[in-house]
C-alpha atoms as a PDB file:
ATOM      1  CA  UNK A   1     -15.091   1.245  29.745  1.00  0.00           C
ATOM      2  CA  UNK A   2     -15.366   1.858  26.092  1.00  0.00           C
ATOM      3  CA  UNK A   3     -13.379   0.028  23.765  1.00  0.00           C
ATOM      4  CA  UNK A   4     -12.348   1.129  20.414  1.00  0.00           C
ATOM      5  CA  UNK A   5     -10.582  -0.873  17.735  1.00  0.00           C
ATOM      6  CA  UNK A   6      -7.485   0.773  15.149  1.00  0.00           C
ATOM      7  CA  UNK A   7      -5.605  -0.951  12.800  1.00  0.00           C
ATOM      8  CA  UNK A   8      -1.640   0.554  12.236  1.00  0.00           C
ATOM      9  CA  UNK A   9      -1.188   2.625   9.478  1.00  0.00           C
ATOM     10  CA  UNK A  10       1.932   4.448   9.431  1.00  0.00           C
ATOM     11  CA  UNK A  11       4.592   5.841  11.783  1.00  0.00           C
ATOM     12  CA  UNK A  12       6.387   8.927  11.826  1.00  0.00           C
ATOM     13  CA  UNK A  13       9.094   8.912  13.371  1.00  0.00           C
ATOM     14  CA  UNK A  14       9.966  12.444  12.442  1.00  0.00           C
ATOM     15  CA  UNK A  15       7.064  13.754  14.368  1.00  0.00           C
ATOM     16  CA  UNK A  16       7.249  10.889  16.686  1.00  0.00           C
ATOM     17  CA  UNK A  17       4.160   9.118  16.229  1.00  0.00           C
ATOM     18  CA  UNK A  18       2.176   6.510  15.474  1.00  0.00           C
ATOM     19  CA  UNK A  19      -0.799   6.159  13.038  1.00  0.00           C
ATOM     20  CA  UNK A  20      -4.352   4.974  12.992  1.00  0.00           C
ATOM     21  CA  UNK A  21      -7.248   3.893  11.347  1.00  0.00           C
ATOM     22  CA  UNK A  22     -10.370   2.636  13.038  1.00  0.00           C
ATOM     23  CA  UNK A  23     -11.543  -0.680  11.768  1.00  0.00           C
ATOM     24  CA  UNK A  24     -15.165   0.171  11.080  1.00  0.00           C
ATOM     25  CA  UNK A  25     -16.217   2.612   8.860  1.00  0.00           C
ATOM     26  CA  UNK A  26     -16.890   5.936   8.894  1.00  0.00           C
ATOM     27  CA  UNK A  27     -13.103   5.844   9.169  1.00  0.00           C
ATOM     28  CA  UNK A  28     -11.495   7.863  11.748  1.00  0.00           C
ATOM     29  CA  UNK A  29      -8.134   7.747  12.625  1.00  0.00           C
ATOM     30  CA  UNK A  30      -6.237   8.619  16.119  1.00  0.00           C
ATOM     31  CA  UNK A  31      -1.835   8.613  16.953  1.00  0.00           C
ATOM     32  CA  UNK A  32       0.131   7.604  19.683  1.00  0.00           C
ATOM     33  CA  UNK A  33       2.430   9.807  20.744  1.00  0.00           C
ATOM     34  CA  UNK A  34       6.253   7.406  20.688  1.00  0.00           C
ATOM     35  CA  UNK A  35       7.723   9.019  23.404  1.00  0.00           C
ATOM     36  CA  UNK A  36       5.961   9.001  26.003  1.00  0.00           C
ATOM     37  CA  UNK A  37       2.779   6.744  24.116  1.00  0.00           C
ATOM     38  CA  UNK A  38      -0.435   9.239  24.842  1.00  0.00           C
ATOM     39  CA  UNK A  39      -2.765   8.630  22.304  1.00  0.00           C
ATOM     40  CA  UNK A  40      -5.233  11.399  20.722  1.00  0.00           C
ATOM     41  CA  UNK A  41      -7.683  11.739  18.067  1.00  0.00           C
ATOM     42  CA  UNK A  42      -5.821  13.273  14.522  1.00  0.00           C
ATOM     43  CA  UNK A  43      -6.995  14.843  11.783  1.00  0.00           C
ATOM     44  CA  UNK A  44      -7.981  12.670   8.431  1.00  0.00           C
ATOM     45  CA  UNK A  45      -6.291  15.047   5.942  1.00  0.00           C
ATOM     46  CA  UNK A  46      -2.195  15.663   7.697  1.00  0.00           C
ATOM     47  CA  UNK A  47      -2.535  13.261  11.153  1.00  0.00           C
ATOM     48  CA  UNK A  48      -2.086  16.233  13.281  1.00  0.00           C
ATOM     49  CA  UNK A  49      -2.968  15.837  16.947  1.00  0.00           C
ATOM     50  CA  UNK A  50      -6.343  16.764  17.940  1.00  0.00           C
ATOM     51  CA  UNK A  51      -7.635  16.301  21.492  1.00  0.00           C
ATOM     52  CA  UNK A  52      -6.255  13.633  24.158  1.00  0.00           C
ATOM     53  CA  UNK A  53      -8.425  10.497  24.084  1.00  0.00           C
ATOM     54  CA  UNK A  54     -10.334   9.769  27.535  1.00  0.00           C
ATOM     55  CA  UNK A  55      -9.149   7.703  29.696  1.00  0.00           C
ATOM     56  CA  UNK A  56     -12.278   5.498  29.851  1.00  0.00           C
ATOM     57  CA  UNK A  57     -11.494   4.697  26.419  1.00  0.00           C
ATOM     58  CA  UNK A  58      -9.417   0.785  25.725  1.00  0.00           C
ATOM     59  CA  UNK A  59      -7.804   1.370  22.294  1.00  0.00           C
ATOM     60  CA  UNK A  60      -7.751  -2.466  20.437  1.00  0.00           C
ATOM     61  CA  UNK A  61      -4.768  -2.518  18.435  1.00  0.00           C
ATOM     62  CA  UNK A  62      -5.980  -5.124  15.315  1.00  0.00           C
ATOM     63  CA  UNK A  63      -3.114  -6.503  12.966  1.00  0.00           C
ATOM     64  CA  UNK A  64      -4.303  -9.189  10.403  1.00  0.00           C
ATOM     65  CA  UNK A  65      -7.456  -9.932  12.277  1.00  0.00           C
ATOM     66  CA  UNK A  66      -5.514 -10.499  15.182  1.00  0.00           C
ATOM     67  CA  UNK A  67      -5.623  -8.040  18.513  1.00  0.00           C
ATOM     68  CA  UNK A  68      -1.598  -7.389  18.950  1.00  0.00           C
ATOM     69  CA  UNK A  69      -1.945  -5.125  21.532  1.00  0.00           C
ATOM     70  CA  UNK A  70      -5.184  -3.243  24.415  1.00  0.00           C
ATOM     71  CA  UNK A  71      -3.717  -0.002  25.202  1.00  0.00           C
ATOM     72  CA  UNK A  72      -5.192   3.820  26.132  1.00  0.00           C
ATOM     73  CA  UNK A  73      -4.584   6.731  28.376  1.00  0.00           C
ATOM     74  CA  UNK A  74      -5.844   5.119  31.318  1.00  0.00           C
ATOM     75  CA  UNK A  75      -4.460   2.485  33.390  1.00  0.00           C
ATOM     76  CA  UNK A  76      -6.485  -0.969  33.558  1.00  0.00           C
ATOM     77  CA  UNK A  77      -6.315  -4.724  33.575  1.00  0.00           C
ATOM     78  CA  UNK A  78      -4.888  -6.285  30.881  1.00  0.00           C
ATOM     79  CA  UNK A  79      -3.495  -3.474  29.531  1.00  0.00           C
ATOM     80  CA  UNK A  80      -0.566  -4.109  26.698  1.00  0.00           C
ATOM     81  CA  UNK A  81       0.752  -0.803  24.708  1.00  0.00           C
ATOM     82  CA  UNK A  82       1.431  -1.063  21.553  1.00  0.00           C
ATOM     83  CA  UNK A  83       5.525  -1.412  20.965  1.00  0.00           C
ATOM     84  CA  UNK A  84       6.624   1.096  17.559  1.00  0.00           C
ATOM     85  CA  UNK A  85       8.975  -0.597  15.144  1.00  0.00           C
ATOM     86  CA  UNK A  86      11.684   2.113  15.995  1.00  0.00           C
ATOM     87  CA  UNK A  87      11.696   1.896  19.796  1.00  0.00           C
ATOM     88  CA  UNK A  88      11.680  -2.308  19.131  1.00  0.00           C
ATOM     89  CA  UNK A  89      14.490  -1.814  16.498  1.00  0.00           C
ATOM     90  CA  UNK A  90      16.122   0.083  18.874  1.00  0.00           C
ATOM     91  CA  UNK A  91      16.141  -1.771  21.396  1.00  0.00           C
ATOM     92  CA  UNK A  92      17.316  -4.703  19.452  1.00  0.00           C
ATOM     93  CA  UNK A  93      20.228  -2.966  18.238  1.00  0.00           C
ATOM     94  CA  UNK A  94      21.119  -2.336  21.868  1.00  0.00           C
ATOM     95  CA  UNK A  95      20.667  -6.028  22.956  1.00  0.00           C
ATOM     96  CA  UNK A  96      22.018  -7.582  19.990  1.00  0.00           C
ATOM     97  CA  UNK A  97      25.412  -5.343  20.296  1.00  0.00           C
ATOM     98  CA  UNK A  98      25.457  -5.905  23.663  1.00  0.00           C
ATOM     99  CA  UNK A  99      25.839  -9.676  23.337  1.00  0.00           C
ATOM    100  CA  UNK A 100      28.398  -9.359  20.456  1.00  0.00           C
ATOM    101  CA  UNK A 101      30.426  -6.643  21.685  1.00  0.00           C
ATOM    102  CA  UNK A 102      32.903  -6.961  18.945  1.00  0.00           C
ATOM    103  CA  UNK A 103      30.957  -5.973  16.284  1.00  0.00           C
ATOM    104  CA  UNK A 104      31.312  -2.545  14.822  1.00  0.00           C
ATOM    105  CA  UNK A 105      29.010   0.730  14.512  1.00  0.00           C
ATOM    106  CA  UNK A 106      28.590   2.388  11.379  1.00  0.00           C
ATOM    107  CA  UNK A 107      31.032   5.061  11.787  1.00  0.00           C
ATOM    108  CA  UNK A 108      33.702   2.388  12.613  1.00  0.00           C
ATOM    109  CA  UNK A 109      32.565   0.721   9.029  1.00  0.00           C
ATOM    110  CA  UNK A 110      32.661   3.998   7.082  1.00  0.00           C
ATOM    111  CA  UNK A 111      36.144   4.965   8.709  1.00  0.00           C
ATOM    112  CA  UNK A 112      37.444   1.139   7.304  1.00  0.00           C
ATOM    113  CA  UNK A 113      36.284   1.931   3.777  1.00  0.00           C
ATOM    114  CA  UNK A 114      37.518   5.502   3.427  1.00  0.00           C
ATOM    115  CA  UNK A 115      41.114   3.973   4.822  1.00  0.00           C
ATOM    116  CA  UNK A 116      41.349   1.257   1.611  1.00  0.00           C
ATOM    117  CA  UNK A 117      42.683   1.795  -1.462  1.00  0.00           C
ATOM    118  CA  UNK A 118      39.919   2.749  -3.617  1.00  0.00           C
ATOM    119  CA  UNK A 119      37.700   4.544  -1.046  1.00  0.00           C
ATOM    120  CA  UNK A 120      39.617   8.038  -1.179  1.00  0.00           C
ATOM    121  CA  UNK A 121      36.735   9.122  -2.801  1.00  0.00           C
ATOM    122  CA  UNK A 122      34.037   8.972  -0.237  1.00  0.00           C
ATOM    123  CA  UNK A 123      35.838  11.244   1.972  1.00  0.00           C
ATOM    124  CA  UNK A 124      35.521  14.296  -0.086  1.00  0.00           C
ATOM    125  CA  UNK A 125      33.686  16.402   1.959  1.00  0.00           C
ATOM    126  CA  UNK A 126      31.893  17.910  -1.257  1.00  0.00           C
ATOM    127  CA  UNK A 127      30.237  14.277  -2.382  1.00  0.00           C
ATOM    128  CA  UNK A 128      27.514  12.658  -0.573  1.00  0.00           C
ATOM    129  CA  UNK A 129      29.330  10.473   2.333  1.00  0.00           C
ATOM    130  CA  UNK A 130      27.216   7.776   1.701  1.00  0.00           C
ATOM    131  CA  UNK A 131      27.164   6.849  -1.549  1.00  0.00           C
ATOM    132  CA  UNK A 132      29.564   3.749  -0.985  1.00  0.00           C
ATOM    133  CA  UNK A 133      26.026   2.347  -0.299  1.00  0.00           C
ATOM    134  CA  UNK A 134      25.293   2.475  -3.535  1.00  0.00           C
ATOM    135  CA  UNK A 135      28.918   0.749  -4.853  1.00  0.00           C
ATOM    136  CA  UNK A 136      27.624  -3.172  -3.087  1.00  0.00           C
ATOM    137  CA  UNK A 137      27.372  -5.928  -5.297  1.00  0.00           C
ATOM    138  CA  UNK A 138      23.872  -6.442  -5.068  1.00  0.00           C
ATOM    139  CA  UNK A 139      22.480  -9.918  -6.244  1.00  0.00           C
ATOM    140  CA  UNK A 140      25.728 -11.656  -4.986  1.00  0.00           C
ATOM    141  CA  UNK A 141      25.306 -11.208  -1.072  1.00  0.00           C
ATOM    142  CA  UNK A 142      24.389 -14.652   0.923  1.00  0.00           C
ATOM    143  CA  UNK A 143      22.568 -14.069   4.048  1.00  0.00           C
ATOM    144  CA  UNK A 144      22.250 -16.875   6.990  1.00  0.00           C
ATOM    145  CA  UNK A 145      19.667 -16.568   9.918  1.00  0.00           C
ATOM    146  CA  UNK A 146      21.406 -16.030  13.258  1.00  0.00           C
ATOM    147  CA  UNK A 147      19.038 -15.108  15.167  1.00  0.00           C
ATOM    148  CA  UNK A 148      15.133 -14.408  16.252  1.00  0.00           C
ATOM    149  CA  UNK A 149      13.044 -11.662  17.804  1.00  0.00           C
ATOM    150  CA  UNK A 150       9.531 -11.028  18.621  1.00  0.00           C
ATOM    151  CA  UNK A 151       7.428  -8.013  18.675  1.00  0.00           C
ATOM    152  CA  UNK A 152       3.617  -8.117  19.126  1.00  0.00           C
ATOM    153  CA  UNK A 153       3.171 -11.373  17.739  1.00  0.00           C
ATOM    154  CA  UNK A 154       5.360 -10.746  14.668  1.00  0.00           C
ATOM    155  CA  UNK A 155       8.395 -12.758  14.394  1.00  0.00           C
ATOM    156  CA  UNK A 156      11.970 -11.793  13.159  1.00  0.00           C
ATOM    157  CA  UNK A 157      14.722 -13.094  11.556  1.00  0.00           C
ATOM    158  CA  UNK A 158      18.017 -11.547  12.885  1.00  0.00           C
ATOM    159  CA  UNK A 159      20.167 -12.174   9.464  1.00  0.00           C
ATOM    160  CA  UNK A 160      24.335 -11.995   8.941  1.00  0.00           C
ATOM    161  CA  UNK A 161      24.417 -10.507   5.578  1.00  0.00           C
ATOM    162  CA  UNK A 162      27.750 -10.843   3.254  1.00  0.00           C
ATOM    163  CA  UNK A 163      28.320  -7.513   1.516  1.00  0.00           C
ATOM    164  CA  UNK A 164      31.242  -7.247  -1.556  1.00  0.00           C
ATOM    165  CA  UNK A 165      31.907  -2.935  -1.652  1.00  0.00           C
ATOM    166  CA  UNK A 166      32.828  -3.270  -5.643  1.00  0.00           C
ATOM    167  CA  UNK A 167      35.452   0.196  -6.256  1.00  0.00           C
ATOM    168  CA  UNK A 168      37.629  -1.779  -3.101  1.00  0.00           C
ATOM    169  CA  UNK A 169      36.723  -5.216  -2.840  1.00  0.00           C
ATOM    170  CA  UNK A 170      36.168  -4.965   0.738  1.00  0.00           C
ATOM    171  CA  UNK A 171      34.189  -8.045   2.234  1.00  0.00           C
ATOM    172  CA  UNK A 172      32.536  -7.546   5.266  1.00  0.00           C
ATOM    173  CA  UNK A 173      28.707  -8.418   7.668  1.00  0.00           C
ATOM    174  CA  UNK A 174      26.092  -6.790   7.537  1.00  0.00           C
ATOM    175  CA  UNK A 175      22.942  -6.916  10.575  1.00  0.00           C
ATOM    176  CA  UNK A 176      19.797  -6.988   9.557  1.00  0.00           C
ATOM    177  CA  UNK A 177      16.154  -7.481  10.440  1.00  0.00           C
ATOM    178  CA  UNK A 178      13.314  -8.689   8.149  1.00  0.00           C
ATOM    179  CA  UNK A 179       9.886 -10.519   9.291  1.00  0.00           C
ATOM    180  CA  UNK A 180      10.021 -14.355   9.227  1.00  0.00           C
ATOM    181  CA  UNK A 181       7.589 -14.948   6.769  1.00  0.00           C
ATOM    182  CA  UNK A 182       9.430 -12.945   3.789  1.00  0.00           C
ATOM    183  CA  UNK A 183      11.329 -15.022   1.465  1.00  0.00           C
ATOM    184  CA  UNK A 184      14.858 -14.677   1.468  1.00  0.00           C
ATOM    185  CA  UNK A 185      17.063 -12.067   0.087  1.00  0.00           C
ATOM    186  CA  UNK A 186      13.897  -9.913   0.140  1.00  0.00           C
ATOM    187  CA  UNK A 187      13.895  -6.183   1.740  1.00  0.00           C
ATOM    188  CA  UNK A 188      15.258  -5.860   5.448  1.00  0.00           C
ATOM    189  CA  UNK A 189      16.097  -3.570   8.227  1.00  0.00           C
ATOM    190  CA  UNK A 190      19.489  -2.150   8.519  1.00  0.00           C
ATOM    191  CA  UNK A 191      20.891  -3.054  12.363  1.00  0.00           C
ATOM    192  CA  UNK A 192      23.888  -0.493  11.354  1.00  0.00           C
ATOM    193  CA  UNK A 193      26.116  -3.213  12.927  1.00  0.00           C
ATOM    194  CA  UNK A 194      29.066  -4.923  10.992  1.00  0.00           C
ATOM    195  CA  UNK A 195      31.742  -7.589  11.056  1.00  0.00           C
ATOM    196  CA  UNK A 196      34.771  -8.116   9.065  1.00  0.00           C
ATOM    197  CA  UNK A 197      37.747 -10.138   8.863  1.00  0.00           C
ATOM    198  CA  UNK A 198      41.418  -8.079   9.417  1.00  0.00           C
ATOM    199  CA  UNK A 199      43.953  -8.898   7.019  1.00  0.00           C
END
């Protein structure tokens, strides 16, 4: 069996795929498919599909110098597909809901703010909906670390973020994911679950 070795280099989920680059030069590049995880060769120029890869072929998934995952079109030993960040995020979101079933969905946070004084204005149908985004009081939130996840070697922080909306001065949780080994308070990944304490 031939083995080749890629390093990630973007995913799409729009087009549901993964991205490519081989490690050695000439550079080529190959996706895998999200849904149902078929990988082919792609073009260098727009990453469209070309031609299914064989199924003699073990694709070497490299991350930091590190192999993070053997996968392919073909079924052999040892195989371990590579996981994409938005079927793991997912999934976590799923999981992480499921064992804190109180916590509320995005659309329940969005319906809390539009009923307080002060967020009349994000239900006008003509603005943008979700511009109370915008309205946080960045640089004041605190964040604690309540929980962990893996995925391919990677570890993640599960953080409880504390959120001030300024026009109402509504205080509420925010879910989020970021890698371990960023320093706090830096970029994350929105779990689009929330907490909040009823008055």
């Amino acid at each position: 069996m031939k083995t080749i070795q890629v390093t990630p280099l973007f995913e799409d989920v729009g087009f549901c795929k993964n991205v490519f680059q081989s490690v050695s030069k000439p550079y080529y590049y190959c996706n895998r498919d999200i849904v149902d995880g078929t990988w082919y060769t792609s073009t260098p120029d727009d990453f469209e599909n070309e031609s299914r890869i064989r199924k003699d072929v073990a694709i070497e998934v490299l991350w930091n110098g590190s192999v993070i995952a053997l996968d392919g079109n073909g079924d052999f030993a040892g195989k371990k597909p590579f996981v994409p960040f938005c079927n793991f995020h997912e999934e976590l979101i799923r999981s992480f809901h499921a064992e804190h079933p109180s916590l509320k969905d995005y659309n329940a946070m969005k319906q809390k703010l539009l009923s307080l004084p002060g967020g009349e204005e994000y239900a006008d149908p003509s603005s943008c909906q979700d511009n109370w985004l915008y309205h946080l009081d960045f640089g004041n939130e605190k964040e604690q670390v309540v929980g962990t996840a893996s995925r391919m070697d990677s570890q993640y922080s599960i953080l409880a973020v504390e959120y001030q909306h300024k026009p109402t001065g509504f205080v509420f949780t925010n879910y989020r994911l970021r890698l371990t080994e960023m320093p706090p308070l830096s970029a994350s990944n929105d779990l689009l679950l929330y907490d909040w304490q009823e008055e």
